[in-house]
Protein backbone atom coordinates (compact mmCIF):
# COMPACT_ATOMS: atom_id res chain seq x y z
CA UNK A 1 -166.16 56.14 -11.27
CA UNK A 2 -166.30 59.85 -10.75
CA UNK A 3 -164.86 60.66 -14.28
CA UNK A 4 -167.97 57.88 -15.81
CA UNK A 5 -170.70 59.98 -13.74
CA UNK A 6 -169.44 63.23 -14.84
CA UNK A 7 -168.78 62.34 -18.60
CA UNK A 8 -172.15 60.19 -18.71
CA UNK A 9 -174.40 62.92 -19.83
CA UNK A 10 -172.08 63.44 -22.88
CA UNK A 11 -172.03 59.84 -23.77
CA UNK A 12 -175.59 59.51 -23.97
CA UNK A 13 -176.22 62.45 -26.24
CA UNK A 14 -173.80 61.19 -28.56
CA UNK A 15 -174.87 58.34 -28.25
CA UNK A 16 -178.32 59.44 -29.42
CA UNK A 17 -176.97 61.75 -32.09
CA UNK A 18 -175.26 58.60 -33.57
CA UNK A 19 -178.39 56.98 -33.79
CA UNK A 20 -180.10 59.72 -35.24
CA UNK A 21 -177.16 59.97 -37.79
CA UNK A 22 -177.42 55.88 -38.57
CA UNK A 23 -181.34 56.08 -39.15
CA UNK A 24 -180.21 58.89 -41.38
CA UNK A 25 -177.55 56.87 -43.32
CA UNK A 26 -179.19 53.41 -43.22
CA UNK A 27 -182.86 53.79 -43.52
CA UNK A 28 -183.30 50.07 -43.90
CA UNK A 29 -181.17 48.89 -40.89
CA UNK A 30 -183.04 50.38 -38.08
CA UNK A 31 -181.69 48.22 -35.54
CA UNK A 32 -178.31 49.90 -35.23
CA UNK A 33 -180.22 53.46 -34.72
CA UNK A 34 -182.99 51.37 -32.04
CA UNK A 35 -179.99 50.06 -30.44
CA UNK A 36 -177.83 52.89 -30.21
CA UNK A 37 -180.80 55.03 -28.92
CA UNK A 38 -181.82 52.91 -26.66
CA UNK A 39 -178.17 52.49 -25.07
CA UNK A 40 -177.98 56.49 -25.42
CA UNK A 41 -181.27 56.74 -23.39
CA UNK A 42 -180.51 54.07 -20.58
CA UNK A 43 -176.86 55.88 -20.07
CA UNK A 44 -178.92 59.45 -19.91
CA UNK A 45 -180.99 57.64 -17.47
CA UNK A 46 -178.30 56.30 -15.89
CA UNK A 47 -176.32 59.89 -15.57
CA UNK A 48 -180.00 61.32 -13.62
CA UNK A 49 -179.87 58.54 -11.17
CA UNK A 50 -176.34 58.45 -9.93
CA UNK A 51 -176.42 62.39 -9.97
CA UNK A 52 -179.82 62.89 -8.97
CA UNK A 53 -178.83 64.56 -5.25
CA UNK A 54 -176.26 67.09 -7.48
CA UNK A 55 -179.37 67.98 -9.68
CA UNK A 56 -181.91 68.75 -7.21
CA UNK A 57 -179.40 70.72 -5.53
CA UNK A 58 -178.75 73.06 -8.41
CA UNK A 59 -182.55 72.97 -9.54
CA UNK A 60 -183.15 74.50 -5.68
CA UNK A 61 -180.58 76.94 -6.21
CA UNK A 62 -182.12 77.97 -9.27
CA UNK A 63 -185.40 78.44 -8.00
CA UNK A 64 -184.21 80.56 -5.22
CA UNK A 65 -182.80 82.78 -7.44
CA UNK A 66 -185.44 83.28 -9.40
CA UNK A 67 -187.86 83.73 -6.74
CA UNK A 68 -185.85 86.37 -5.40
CA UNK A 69 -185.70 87.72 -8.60
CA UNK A 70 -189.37 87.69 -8.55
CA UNK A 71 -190.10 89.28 -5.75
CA UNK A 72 -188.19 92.52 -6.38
């Protein structure tokens, strides 16, 4: 499971980028690009939930940093 939460992020861009790539290809068959972006977009969904205490974490660090930076 931890190997699917870490590697999540990647699936769902390519996932995306594969759709992207299909709408380019196949104009007329836009379901394989609607489906393939909308599977990209629930797994990058899907990778902010299940790592959503990891992000906030780092986004806090972030800011600190940069408010430090700030105030010098």
């Amino acid at each position: 499971m931890e190997k699917i939460k870490q590697y999540l992020n990647y699936i769902a861009l390519a996932l995306i980028f594969l759709s992207l790539v299909s709408l380019r290809i196949w104009p007329y068959k836009k379901t394989i690009a609607l489906v393939l972006g909308l599977l990209g977009v629930t797994a990058l969904a899907a990778y902010i939930i299940l790592n959503l205490s990891v992000l906030k974490q780092s986004f806090k660090r972030k800011s600190f940093i940069y408010s430090g930076n700030l105030i010098l």
